[in-house]
N, C-alpha and C. Protein backbone atom coordinates (compact mmCIF):
# COMPACT_ATOMS: atom_id res chain seq x y z
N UNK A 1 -15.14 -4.69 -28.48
CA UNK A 1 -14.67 -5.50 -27.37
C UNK A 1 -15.73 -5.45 -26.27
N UNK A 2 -16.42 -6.64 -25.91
CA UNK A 2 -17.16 -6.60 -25.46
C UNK A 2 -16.55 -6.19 -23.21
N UNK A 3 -17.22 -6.66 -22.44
CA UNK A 3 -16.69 -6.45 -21.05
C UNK A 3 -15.99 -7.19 -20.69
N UNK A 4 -16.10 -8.57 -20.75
CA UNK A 4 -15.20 -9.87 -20.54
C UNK A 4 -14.39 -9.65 -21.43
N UNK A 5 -14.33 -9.21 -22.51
CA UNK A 5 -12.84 -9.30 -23.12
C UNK A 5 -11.76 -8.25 -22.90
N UNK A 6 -12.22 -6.91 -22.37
CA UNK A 6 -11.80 -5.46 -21.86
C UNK A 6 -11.33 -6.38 -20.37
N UNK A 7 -11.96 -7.05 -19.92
CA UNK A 7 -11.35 -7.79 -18.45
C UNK A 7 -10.37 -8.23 -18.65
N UNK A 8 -10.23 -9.21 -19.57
CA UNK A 8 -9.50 -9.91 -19.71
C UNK A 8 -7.58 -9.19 -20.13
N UNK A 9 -8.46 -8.27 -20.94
CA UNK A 9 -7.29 -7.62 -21.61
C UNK A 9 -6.44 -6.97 -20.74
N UNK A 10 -7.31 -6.04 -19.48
CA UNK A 10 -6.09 -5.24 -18.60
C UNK A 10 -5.73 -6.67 -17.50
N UNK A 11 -6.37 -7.51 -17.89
CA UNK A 11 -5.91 -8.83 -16.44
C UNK A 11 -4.25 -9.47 -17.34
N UNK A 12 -4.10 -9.35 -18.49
CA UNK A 12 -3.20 -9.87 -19.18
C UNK A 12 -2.23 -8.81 -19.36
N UNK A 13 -2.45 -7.22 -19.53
CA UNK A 13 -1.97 -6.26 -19.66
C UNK A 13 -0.71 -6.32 -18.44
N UNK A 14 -1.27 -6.63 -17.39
CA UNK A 14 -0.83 -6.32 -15.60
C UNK A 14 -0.50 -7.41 -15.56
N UNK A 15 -0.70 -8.60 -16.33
CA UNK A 15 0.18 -9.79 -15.76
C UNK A 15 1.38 -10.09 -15.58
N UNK A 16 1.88 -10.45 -14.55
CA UNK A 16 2.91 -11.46 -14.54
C UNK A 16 3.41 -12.32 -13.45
N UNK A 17 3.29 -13.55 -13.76
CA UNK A 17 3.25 -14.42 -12.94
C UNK A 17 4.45 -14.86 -11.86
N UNK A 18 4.08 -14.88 -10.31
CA UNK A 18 5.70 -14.46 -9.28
C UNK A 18 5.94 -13.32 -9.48
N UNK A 19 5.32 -12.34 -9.38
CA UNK A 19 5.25 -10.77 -9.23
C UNK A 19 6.06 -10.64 -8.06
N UNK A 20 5.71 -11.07 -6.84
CA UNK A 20 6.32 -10.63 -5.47
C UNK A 20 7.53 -11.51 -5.69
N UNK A 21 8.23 -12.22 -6.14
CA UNK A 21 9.11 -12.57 -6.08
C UNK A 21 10.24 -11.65 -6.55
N UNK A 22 10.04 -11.24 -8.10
CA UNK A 22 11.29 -9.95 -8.38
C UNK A 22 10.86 -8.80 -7.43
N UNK A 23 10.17 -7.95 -7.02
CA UNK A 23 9.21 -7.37 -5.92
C UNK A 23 10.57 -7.34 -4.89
N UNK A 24 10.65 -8.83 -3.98
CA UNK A 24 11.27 -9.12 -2.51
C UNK A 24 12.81 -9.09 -3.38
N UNK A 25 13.40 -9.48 -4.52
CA UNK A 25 14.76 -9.64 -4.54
C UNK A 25 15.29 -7.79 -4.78
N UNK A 26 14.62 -7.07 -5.55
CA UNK A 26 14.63 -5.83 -6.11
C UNK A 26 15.06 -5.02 -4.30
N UNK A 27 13.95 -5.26 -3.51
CA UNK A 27 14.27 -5.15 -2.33
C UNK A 27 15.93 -5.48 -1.61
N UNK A 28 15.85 -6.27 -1.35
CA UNK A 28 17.03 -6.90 -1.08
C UNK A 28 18.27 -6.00 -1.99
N UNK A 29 18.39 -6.17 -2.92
CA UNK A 29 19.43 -5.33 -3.84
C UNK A 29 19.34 -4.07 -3.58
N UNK A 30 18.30 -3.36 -3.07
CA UNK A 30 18.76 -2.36 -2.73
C UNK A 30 18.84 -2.23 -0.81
N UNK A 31 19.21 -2.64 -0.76
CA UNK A 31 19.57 -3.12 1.25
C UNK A 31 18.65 -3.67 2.03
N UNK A 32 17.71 -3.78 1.97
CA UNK A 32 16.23 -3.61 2.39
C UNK A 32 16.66 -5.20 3.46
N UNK A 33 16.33 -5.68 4.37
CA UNK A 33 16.07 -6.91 5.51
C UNK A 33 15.15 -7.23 5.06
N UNK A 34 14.86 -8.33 4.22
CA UNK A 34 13.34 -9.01 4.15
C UNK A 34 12.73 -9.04 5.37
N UNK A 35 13.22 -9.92 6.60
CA UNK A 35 12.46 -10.12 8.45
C UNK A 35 12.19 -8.71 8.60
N UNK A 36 12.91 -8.00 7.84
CA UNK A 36 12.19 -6.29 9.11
C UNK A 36 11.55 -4.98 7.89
N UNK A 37 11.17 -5.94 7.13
CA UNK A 37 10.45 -4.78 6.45
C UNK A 37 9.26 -3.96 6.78
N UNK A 38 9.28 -2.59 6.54
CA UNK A 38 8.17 -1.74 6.75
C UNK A 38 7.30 -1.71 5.38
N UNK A 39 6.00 -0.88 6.20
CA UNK A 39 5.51 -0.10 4.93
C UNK A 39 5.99 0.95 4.10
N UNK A 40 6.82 1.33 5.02
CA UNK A 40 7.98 2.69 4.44
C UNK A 40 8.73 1.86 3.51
N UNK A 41 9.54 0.83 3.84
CA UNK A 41 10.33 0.27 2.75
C UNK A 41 9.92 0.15 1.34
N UNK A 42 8.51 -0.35 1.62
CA UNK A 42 7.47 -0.68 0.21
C UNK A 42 7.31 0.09 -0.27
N UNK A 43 7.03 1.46 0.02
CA UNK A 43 5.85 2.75 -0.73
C UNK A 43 6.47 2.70 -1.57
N UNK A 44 8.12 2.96 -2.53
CA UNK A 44 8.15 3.14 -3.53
C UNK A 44 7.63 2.27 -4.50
N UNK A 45 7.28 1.03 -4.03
CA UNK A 45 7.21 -0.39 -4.98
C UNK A 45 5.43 0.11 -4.88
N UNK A 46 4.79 -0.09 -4.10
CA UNK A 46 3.45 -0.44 -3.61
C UNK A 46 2.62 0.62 -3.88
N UNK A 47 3.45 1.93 -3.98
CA UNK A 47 2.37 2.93 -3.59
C UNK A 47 2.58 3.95 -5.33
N UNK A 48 2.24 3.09 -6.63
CA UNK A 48 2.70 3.77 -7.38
C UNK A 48 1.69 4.34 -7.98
N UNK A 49 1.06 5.39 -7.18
CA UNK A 49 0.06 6.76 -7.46
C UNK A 49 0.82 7.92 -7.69
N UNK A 50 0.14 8.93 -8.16
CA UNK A 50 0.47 10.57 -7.45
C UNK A 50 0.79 10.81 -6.30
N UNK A 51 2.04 11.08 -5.92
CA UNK A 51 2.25 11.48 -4.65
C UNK A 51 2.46 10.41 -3.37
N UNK A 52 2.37 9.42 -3.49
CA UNK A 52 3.00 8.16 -3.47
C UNK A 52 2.74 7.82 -1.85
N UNK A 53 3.14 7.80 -0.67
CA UNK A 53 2.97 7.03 0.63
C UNK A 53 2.14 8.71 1.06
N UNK A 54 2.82 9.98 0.88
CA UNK A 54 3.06 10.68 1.85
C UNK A 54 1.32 11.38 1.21
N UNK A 55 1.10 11.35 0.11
CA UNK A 55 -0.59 11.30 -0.96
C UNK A 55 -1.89 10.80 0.17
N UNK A 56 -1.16 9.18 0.24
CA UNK A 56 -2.06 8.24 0.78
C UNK A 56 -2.41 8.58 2.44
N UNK A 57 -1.26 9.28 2.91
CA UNK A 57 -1.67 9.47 4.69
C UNK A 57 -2.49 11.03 4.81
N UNK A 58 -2.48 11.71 3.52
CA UNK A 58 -2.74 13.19 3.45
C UNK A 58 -4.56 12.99 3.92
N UNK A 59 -4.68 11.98 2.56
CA UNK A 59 -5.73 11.83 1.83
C UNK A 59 -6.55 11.03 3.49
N UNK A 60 -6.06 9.96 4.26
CA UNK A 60 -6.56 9.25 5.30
C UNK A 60 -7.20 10.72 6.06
N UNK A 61 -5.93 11.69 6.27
CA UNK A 61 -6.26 12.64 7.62
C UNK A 61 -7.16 13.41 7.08
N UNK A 62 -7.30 13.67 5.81
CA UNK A 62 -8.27 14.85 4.95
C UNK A 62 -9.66 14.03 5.41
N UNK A 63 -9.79 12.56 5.14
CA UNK A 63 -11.19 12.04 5.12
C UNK A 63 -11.55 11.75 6.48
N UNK A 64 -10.69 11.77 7.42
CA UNK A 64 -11.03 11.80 9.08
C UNK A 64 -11.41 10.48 9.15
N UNK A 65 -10.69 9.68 8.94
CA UNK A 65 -10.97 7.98 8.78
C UNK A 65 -10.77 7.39 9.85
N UNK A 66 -11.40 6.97 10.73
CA UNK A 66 -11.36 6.55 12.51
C UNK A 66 -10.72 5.41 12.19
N UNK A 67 -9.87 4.89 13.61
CA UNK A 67 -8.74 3.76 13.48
C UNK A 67 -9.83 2.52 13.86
N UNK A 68 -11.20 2.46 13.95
CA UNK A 68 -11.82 1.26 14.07
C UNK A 68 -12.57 0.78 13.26
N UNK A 69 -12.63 2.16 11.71
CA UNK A 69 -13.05 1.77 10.72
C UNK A 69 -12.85 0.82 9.85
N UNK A 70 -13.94 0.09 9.28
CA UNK A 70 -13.29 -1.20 8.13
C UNK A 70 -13.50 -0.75 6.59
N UNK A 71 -12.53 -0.74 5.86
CA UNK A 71 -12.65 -0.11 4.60
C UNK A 71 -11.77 -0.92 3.62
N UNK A 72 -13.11 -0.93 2.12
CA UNK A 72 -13.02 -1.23 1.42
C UNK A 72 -11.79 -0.81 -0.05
N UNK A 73 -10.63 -1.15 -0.41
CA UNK A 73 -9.81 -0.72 -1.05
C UNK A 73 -10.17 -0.93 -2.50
N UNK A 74 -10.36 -0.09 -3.19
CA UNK A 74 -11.06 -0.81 -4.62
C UNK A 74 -9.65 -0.35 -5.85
N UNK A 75 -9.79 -1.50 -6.34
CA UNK A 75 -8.42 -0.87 -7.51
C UNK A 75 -6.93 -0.88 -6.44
N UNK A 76 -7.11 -1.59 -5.72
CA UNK A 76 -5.81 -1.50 -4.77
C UNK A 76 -4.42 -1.93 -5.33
N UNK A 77 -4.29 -2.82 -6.41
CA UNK A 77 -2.99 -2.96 -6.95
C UNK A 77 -2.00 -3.75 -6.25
N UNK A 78 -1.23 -3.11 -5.91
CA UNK A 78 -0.04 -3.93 -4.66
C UNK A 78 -0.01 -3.99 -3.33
N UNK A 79 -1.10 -2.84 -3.22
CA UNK A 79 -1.50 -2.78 -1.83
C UNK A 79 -1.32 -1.76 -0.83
N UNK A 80 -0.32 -1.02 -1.63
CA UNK A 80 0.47 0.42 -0.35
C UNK A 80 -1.00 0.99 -0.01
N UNK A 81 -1.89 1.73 -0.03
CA UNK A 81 -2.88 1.94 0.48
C UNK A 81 -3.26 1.66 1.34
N UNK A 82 -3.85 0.46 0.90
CA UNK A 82 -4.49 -0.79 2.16
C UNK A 82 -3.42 -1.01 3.37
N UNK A 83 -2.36 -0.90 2.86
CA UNK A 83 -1.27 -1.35 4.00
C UNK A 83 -0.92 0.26 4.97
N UNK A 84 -1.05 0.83 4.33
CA UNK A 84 -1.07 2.49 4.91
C UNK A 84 -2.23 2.45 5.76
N UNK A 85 -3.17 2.11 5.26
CA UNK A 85 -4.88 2.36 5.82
C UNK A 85 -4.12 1.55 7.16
N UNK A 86 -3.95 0.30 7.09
CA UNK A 86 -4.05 -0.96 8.14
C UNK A 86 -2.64 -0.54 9.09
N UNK A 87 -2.01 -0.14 8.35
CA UNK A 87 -0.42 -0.27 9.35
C UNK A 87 -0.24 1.19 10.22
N UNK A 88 -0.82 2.69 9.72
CA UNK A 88 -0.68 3.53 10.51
C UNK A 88 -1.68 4.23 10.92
N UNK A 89 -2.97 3.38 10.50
CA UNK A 89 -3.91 4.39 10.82
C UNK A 89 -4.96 3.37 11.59
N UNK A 90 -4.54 1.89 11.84
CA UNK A 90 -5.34 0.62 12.71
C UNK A 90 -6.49 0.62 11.81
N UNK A 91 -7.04 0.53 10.98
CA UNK A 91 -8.25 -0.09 9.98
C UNK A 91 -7.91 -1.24 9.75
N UNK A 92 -9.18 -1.89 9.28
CA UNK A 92 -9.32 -3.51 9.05
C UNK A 92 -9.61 -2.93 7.48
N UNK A 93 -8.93 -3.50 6.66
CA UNK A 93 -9.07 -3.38 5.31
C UNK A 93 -9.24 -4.60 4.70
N UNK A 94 -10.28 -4.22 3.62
CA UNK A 94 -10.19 -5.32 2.60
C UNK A 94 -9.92 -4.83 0.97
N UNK A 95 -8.89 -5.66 0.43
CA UNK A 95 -8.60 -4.94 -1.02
C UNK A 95 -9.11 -5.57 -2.03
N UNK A 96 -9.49 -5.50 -3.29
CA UNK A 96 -9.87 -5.93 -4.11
C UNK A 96 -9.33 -5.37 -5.59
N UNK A 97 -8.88 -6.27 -6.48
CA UNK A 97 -7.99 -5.51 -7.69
C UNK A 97 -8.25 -6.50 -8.67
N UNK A 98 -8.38 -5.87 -10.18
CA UNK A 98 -8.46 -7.15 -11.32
C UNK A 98 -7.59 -8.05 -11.31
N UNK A 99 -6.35 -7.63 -11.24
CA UNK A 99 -5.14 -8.25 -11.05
C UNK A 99 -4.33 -9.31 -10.59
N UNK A 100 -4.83 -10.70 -10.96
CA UNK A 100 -4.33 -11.51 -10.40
C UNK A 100 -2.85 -11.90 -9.74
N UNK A 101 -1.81 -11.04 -10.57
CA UNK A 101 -0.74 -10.75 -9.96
C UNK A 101 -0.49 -9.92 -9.44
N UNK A 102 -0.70 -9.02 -9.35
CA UNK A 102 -0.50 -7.62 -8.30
C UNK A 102 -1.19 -8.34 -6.98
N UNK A 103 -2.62 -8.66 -6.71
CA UNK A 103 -3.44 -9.37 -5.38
C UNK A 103 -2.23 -10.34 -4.87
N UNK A 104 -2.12 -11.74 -5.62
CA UNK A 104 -0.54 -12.70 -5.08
C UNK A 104 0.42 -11.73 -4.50
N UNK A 105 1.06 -10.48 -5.25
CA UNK A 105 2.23 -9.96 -4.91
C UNK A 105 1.80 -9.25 -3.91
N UNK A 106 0.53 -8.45 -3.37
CA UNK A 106 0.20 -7.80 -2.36
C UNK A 106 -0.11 -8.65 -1.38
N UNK A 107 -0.37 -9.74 -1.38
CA UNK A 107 -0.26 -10.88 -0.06
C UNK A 107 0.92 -11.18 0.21
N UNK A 108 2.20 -11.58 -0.31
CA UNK A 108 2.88 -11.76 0.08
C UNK A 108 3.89 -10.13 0.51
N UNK A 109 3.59 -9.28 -0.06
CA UNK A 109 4.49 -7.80 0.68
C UNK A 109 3.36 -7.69 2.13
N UNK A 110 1.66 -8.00 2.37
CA UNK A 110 1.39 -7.75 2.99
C UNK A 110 1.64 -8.64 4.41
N UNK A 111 2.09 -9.65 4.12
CA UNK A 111 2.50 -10.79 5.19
C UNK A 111 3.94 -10.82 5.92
N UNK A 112 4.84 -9.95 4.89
CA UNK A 112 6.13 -9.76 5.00
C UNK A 112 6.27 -8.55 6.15
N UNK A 113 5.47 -7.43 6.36
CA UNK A 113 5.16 -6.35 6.75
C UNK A 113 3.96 -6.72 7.97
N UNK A 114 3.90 -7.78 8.17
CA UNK A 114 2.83 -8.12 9.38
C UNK A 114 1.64 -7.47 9.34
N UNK A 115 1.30 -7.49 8.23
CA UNK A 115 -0.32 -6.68 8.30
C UNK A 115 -1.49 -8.07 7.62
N UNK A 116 -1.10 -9.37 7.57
CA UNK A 116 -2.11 -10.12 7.45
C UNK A 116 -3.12 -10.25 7.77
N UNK A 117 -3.19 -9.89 9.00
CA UNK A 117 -4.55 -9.77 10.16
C UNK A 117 -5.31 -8.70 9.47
N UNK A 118 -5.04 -7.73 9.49
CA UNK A 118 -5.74 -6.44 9.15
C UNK A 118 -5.95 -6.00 8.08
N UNK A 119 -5.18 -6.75 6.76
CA UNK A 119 -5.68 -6.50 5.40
C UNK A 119 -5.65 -7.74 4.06
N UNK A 120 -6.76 -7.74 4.18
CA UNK A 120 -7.00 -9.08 3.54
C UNK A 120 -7.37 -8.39 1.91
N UNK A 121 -6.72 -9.50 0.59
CA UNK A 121 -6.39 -9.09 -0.90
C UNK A 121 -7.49 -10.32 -1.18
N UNK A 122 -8.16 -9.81 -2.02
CA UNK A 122 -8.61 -10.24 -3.25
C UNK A 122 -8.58 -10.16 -4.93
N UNK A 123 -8.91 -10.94 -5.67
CA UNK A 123 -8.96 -10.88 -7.15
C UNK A 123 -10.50 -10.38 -7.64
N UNK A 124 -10.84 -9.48 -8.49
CA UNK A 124 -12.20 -9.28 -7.93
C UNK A 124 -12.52 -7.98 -8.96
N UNK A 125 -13.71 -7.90 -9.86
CA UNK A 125 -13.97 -6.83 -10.56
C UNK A 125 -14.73 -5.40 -10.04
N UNK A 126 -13.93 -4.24 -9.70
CA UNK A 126 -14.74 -3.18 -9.14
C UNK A 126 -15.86 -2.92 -9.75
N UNK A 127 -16.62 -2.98 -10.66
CA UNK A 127 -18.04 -3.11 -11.31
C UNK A 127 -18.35 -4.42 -11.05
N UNK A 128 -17.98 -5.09 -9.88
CA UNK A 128 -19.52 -6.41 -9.26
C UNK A 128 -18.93 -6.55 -7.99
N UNK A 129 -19.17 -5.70 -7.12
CA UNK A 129 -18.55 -6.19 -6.29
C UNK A 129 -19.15 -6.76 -5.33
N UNK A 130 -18.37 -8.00 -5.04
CA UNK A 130 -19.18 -9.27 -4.33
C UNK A 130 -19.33 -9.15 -2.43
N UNK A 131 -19.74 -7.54 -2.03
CA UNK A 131 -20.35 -7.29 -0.91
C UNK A 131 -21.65 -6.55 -0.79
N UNK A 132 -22.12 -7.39 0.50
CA UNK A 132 -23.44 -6.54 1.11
C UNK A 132 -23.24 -5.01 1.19
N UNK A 133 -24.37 -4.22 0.79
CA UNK A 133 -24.51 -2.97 1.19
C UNK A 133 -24.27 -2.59 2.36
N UNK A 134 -23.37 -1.73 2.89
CA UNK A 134 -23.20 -1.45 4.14
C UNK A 134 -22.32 -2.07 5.12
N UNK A 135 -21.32 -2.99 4.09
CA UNK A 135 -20.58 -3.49 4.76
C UNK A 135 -19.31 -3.09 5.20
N UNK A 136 -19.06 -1.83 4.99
CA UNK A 136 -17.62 -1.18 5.13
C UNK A 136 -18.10 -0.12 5.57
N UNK A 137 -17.13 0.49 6.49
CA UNK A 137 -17.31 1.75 6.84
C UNK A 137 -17.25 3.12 5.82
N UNK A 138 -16.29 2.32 5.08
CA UNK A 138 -15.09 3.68 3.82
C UNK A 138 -14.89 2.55 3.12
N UNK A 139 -14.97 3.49 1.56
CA UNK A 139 -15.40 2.64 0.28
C UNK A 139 -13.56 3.56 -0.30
N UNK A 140 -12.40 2.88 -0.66
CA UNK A 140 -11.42 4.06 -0.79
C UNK A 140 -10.85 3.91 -2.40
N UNK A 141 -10.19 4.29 -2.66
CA UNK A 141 -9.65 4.00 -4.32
C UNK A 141 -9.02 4.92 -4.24
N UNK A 142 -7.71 5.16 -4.87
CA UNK A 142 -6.98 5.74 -5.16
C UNK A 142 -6.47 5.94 -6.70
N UNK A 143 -6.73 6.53 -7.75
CA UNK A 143 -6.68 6.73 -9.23
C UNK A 143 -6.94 5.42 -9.69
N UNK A 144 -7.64 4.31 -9.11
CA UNK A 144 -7.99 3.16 -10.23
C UNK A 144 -8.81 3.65 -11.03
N UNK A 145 -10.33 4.88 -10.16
CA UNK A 145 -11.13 5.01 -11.60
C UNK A 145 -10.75 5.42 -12.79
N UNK A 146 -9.45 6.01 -12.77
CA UNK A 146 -9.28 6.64 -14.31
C UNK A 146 -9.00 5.33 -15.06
N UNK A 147 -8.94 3.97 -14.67
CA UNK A 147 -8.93 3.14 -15.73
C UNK A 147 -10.16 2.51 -15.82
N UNK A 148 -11.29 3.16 -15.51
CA UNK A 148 -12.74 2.26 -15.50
C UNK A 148 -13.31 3.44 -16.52
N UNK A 149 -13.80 2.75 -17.27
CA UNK A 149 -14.95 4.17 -17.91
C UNK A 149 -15.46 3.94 -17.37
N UNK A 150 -16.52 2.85 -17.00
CA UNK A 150 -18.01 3.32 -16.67
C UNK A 150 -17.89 4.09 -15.24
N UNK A 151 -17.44 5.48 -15.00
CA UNK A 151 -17.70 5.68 -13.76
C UNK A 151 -19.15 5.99 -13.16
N UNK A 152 -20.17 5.88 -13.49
CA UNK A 152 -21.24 6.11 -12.78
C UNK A 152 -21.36 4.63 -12.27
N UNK A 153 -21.62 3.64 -13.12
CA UNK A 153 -21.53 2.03 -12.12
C UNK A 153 -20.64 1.94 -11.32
N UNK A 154 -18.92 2.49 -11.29
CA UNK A 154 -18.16 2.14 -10.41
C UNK A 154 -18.63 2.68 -9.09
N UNK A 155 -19.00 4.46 -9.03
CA UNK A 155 -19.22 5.28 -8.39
C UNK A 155 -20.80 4.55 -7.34
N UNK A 156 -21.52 4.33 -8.26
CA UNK A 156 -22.92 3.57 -7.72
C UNK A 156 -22.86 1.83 -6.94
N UNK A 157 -21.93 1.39 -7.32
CA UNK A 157 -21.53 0.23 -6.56
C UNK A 157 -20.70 0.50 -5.14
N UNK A 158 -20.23 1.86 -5.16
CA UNK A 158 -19.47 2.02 -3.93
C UNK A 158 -20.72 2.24 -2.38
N UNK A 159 -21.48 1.43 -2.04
CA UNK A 159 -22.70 1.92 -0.67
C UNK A 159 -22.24 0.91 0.26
């Protein structure tokens, strides 16, 4: 299997199309106010790492991540990260994920949660990534590399 077809395969693996739609009703069924949702509301949906919202703020205060920093989310998924980064810690984030449905479903949880301004989703392969050197303050990921082998290119694309 060559790279384009390994792309292709976890882009089809992770698919499904109107992601944020079962996402916002799943919500709702369990009490949730669509108008007043938090990032707290989301973490269980958004933040499905090790250790889950409370992981992601450990990991911010461990790396001493200044609130005027702009940082790059790689492997971001649904977004709890990026929305953690942007919603309690004031960073300008940008996310990027293979995932064409997870990116859709993380724009719309991220718009729902008023963090549009501050964290902008893309569709986008972490081995090419389509920025200038030096354009982020903080390069962040949270367990996406364990689904990349090549980690020395992933690791070497992060400057």
């Amino acid at each position: 299997m060559d790279n384009t077809d390994s792309l292709q395969a976890v882009n089809a693996y992770r698919s499904r199309e109107g992601l944020g739609q079962p996402i916002l009703d799943s919500l709702v069924a369990a009490g949730k106010i669509l108008d007043a949702l938090t990032i707290e509301d989301l973490a269980p949906v958004d933040q499905f790492h090790g250790g889950g919202m409370g992981a992601t703020k450990g990991l911010v205060e461990l790396a001493e991540i200044s609130r005027s920093a702009t940082v790059l989310d790689v492997g971001g998924g649904l977004g709890g990260p990026a929305s953690t980064l942007a919603g309690l810690f004031g960073c300008k984030v940008t996310m990027i994920d293979l995932s064409e449905s997870y990116v859709g479903a993380a724009e719309i949880l991220t718009e729902r949660v008023g963090l549009g301004d501050q964290a902008e989703r893309h569709v986008g392969n972490a081995l090419e990534l389509p920025y200038d050197d030096g354009a982020f303050d903080v390069v962040w990921t949270q367990q996406a590399g364990m689904n990349i082998s090549d980690k020395e290119r992933l690791y070497k694309g992060f400057h």
